[in-house]
C-alpha atoms as a PDB file:
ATOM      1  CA  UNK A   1     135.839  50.996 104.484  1.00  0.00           C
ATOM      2  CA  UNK A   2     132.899  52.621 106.501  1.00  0.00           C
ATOM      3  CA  UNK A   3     129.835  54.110 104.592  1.00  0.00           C
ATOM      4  CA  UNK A   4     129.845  58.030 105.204  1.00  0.00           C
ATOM      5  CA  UNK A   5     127.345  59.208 107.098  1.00  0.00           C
ATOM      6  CA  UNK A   6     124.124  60.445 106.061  1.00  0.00           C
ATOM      7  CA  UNK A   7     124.902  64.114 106.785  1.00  0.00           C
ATOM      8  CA  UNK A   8     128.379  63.785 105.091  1.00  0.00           C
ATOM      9  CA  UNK A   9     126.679  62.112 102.078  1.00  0.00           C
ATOM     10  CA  UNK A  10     123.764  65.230 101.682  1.00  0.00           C
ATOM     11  CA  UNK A  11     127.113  67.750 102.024  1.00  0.00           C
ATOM     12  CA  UNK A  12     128.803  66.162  99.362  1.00  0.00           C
ATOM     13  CA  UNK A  13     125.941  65.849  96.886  1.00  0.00           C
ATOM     14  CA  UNK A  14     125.217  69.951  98.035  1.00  0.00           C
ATOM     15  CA  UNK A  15     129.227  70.422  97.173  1.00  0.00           C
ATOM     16  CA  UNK A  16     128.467  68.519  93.957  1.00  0.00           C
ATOM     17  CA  UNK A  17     125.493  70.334  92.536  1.00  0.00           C
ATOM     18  CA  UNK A  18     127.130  73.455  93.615  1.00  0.00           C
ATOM     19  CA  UNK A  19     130.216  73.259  91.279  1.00  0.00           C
ATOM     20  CA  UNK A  20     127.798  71.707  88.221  1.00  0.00           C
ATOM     21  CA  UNK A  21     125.634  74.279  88.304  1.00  0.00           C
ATOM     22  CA  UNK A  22     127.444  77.187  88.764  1.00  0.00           C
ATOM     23  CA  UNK A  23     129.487  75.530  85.787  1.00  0.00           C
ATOM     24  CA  UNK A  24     126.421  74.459  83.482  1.00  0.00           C
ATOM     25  CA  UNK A  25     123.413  75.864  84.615  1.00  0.00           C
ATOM     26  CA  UNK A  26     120.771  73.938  86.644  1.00  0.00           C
ATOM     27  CA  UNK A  27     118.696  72.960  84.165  1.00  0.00           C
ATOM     28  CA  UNK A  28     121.803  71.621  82.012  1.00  0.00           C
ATOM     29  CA  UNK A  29     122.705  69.055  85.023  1.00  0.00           C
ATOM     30  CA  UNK A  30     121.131  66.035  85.361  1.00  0.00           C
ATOM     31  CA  UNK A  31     120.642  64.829  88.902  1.00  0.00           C
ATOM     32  CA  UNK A  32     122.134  61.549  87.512  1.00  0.00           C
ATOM     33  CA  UNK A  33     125.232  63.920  87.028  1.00  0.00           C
ATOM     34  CA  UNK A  34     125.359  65.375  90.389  1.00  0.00           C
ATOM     35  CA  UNK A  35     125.237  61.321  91.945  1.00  0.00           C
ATOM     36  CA  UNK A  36     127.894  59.751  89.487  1.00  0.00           C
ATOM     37  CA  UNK A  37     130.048  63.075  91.049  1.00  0.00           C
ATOM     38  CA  UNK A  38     129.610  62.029  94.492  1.00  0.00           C
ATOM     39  CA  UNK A  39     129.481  58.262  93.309  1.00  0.00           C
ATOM     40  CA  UNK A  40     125.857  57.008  94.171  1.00  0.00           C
ATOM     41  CA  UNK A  41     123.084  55.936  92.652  1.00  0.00           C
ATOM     42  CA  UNK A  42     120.074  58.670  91.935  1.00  0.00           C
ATOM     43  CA  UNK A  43     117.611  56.541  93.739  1.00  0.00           C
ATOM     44  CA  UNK A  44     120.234  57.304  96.770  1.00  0.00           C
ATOM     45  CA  UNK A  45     120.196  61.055  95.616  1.00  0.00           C
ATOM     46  CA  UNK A  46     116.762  61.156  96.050  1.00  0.00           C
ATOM     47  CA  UNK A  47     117.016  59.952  99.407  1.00  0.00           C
ATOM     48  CA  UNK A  48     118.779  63.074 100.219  1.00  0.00           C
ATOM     49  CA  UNK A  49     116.939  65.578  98.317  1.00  0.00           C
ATOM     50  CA  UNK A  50     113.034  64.868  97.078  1.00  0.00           C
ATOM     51  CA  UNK A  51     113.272  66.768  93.754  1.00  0.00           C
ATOM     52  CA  UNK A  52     115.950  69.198  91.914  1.00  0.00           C
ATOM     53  CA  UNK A  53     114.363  71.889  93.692  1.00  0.00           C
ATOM     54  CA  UNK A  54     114.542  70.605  97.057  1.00  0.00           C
ATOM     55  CA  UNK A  55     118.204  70.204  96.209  1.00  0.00           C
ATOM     56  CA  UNK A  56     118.462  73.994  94.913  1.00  0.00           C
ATOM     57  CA  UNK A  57     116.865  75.199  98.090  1.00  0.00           C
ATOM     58  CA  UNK A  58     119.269  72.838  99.975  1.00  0.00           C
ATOM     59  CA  UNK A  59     122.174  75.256  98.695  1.00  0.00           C
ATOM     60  CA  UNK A  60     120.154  78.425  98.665  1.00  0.00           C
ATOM     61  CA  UNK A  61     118.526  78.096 102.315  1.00  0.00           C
ATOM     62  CA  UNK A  62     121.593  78.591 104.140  1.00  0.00           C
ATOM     63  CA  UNK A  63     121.936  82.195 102.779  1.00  0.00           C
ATOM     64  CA  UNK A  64     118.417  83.108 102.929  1.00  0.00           C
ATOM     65  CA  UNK A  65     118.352  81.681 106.922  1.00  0.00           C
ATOM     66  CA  UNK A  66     122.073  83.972 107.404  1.00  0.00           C
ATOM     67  CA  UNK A  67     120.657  87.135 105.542  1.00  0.00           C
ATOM     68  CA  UNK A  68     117.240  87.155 107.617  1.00  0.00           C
ATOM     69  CA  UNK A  69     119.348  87.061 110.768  1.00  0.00           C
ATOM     70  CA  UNK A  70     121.538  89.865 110.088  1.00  0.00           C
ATOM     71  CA  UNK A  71     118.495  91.673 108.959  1.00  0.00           C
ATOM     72  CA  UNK A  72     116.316  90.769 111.718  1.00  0.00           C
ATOM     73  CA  UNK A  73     116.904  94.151 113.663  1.00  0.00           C
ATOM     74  CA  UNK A  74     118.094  96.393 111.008  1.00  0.00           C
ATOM     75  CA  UNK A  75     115.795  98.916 110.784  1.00  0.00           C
ATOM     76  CA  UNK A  76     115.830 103.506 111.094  1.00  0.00           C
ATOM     77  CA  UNK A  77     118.621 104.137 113.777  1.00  0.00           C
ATOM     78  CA  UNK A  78     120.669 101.008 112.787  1.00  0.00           C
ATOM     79  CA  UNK A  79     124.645 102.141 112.498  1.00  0.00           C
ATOM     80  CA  UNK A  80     125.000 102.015 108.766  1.00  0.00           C
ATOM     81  CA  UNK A  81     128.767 100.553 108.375  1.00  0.00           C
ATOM     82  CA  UNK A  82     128.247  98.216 111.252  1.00  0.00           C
ATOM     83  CA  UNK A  83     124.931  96.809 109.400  1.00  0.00           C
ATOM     84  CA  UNK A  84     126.468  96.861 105.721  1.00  0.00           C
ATOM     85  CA  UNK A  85     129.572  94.822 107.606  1.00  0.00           C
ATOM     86  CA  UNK A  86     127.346  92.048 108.975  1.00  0.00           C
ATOM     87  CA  UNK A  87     125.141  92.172 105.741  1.00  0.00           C
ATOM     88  CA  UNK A  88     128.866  91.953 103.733  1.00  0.00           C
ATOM     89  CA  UNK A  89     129.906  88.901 105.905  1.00  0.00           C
ATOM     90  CA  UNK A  90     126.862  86.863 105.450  1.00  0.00           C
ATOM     91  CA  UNK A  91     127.198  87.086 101.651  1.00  0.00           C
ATOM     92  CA  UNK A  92     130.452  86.743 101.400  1.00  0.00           C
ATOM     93  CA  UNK A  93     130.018  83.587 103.116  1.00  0.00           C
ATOM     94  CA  UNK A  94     127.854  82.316 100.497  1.00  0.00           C
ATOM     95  CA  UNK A  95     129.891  84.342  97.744  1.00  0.00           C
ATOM     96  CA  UNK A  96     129.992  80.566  95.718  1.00  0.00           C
ATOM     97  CA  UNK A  97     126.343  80.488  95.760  1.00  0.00           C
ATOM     98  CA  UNK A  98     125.789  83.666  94.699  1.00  0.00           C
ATOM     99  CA  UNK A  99     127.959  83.288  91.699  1.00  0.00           C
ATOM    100  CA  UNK A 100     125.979  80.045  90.931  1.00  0.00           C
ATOM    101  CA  UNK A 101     122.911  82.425  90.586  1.00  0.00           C
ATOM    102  CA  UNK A 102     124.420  84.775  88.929  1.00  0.00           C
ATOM    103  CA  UNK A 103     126.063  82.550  86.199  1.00  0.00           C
ATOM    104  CA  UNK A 104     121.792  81.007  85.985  1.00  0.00           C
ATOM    105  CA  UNK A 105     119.570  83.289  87.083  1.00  0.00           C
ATOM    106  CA  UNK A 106     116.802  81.136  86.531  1.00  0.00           C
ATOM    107  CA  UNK A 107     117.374  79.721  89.703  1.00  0.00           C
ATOM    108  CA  UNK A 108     115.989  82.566  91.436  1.00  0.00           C
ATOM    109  CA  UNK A 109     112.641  81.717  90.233  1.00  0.00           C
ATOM    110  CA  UNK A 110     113.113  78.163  91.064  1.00  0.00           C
ATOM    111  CA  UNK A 111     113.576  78.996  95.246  1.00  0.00           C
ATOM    112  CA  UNK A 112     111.897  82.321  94.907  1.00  0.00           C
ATOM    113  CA  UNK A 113     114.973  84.216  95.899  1.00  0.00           C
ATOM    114  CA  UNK A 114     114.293  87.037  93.843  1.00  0.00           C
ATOM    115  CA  UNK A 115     111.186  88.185  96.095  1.00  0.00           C
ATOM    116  CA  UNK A 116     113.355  87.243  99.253  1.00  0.00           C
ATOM    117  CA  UNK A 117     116.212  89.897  97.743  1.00  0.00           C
ATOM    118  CA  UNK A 118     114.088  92.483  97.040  1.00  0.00           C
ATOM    119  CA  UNK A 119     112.240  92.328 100.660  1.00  0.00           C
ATOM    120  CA  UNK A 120     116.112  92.907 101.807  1.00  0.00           C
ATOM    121  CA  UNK A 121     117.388  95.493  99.697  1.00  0.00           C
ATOM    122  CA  UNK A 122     114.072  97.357 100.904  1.00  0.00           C
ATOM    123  CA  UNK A 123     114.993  96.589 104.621  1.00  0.00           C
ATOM    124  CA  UNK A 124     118.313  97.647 104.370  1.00  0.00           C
ATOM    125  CA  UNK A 125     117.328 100.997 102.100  1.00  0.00           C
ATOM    126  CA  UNK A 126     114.841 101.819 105.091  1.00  0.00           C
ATOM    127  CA  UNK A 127     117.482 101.283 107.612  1.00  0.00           C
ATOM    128  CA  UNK A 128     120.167 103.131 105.863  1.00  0.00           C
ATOM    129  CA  UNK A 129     118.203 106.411 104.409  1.00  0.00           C
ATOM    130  CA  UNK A 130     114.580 106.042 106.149  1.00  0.00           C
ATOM    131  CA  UNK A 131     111.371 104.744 105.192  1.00  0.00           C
ATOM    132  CA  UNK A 132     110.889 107.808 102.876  1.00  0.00           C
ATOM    133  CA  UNK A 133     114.191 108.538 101.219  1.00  0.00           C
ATOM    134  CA  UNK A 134     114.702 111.006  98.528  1.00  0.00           C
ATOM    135  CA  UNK A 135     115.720 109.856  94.499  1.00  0.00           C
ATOM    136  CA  UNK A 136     119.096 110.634  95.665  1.00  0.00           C
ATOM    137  CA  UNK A 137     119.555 108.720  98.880  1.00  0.00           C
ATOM    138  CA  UNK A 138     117.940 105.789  97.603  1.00  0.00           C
ATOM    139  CA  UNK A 139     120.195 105.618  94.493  1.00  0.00           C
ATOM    140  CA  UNK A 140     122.923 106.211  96.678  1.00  0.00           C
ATOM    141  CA  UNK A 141     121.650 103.703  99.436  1.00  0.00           C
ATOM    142  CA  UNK A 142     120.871 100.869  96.310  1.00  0.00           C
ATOM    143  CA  UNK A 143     124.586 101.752  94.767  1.00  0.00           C
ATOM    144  CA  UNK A 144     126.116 100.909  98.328  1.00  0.00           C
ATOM    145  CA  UNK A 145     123.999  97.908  98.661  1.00  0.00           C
ATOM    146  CA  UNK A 146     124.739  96.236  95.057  1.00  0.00           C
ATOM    147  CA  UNK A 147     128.200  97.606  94.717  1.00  0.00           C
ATOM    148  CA  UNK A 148     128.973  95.548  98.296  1.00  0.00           C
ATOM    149  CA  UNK A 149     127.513  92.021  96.777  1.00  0.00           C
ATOM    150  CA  UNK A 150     128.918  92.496  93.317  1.00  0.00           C
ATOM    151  CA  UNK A 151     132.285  92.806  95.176  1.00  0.00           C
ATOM    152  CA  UNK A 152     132.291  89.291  96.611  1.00  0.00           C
ATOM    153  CA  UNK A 153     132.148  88.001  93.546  1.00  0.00           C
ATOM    154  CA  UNK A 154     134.049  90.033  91.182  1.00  0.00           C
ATOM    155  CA  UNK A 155     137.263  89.932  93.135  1.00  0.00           C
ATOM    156  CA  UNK A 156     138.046  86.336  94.603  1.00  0.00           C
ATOM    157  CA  UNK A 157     141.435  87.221  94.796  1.00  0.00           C
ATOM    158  CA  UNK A 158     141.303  90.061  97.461  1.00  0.00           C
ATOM    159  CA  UNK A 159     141.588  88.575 100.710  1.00  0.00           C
ATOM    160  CA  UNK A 160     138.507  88.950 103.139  1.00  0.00           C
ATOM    161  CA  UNK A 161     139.567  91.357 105.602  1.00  0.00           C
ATOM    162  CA  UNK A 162     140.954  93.772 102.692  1.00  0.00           C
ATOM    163  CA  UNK A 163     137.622  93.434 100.359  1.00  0.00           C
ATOM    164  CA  UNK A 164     135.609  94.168 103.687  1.00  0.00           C
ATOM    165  CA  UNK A 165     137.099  97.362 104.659  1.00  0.00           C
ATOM    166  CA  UNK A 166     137.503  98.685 100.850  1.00  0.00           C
ATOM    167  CA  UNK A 167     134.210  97.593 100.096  1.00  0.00           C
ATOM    168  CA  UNK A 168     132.328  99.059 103.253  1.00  0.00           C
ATOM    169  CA  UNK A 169     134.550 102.601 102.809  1.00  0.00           C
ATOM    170  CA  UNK A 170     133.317 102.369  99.228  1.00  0.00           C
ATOM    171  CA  UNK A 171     129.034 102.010 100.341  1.00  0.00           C
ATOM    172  CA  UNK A 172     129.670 104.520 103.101  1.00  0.00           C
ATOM    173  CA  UNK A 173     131.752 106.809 100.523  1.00  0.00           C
ATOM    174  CA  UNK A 174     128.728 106.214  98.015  1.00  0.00           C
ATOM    175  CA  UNK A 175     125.924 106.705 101.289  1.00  0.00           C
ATOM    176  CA  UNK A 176     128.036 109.926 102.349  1.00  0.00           C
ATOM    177  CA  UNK A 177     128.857 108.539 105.712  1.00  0.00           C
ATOM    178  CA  UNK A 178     131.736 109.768 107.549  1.00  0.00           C
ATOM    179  CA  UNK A 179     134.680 107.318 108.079  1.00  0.00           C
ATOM    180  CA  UNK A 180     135.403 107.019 111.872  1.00  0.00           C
END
């Protein structure tokens, strides 16, 4: 039988430590537990991935790198349901690692996600409403936000294409948008 490759291997450990974390916790999973999942040895783990962190960013980075590209022109002028679709898609696509940092939060500290969040909810509240929105629009424009990545996760059942479209009529329903 051949030996997977070394990309394969580091995709199956990621797949691993995925499911035993979002199911225990990260600090409750030994990386001993993540290899005897995959079926190496945690020297060979650490091959792969230098620490537990470097193994948490591993899952995290993807979504980070995805966000910051749909973000990267957002910004005053931006058309809001087109941006909250492409900012919906990209966490949607990481909906399973956003439910593994929801079910630990702590791992937001560990990658520094939490400052990386808030820098986006602030670009996206500046591209929906303006750098200078009133209390209203910016409750409104933080409602839509949350209320479209709570949705990924809260309803696993609804098919993509339905979620999408309820969800963005929802944030532009909530933002006062007209539907077109």
């Amino acid at each position: 039988m051949p030996r997977p490759k070394t990309s394969e291997t580091a995709a199956r450990i990621r797949t691993a430590a995925l499911e035993l974390i979002a199911l225990k916790g990260v600090h409750q999973v030994s990386l001993r537990e993540i290899a005897e999942r995959v079926g190496i040895t945690k020297p060979a783990l650490y091959y792969h991935f230098a620490s537990r962190e470097d193994l948490v960013r591993s899952l995290v980075q993807p979504l980070i790198d995805e966000v910051e590209a749909t973000l990267a022109d957002a910004g005053p002028g931006s058309d809001p349901r087109e941006l909250l679709g492409s900012y919906f898609d990209a966490i949607y696509r990481h909906r399973d690692v956003t439910a593994m940092i929801m079910g630990d939060p702590s791992v937001l500290a560990m990658v520094d996600l939490a400052t990386a969040v808030a820098g986006w909810r602030q670009r996206l509240v500046t591209a929906l409403v303006g750098p200078a929105p009133s209390l209203a629009q910016l409750t409104r424009a933080q409602m839509a936000i949350g209320g479209l990545g709570d949705c990924t996760i809260v309803m696993p059942d609804v098919p993509a294409r339905e979620l999408r479209e309820a969800a963005l009529d929802a944030a532009g329903d909530t933002l006062g948008l007209s539907r077109s």
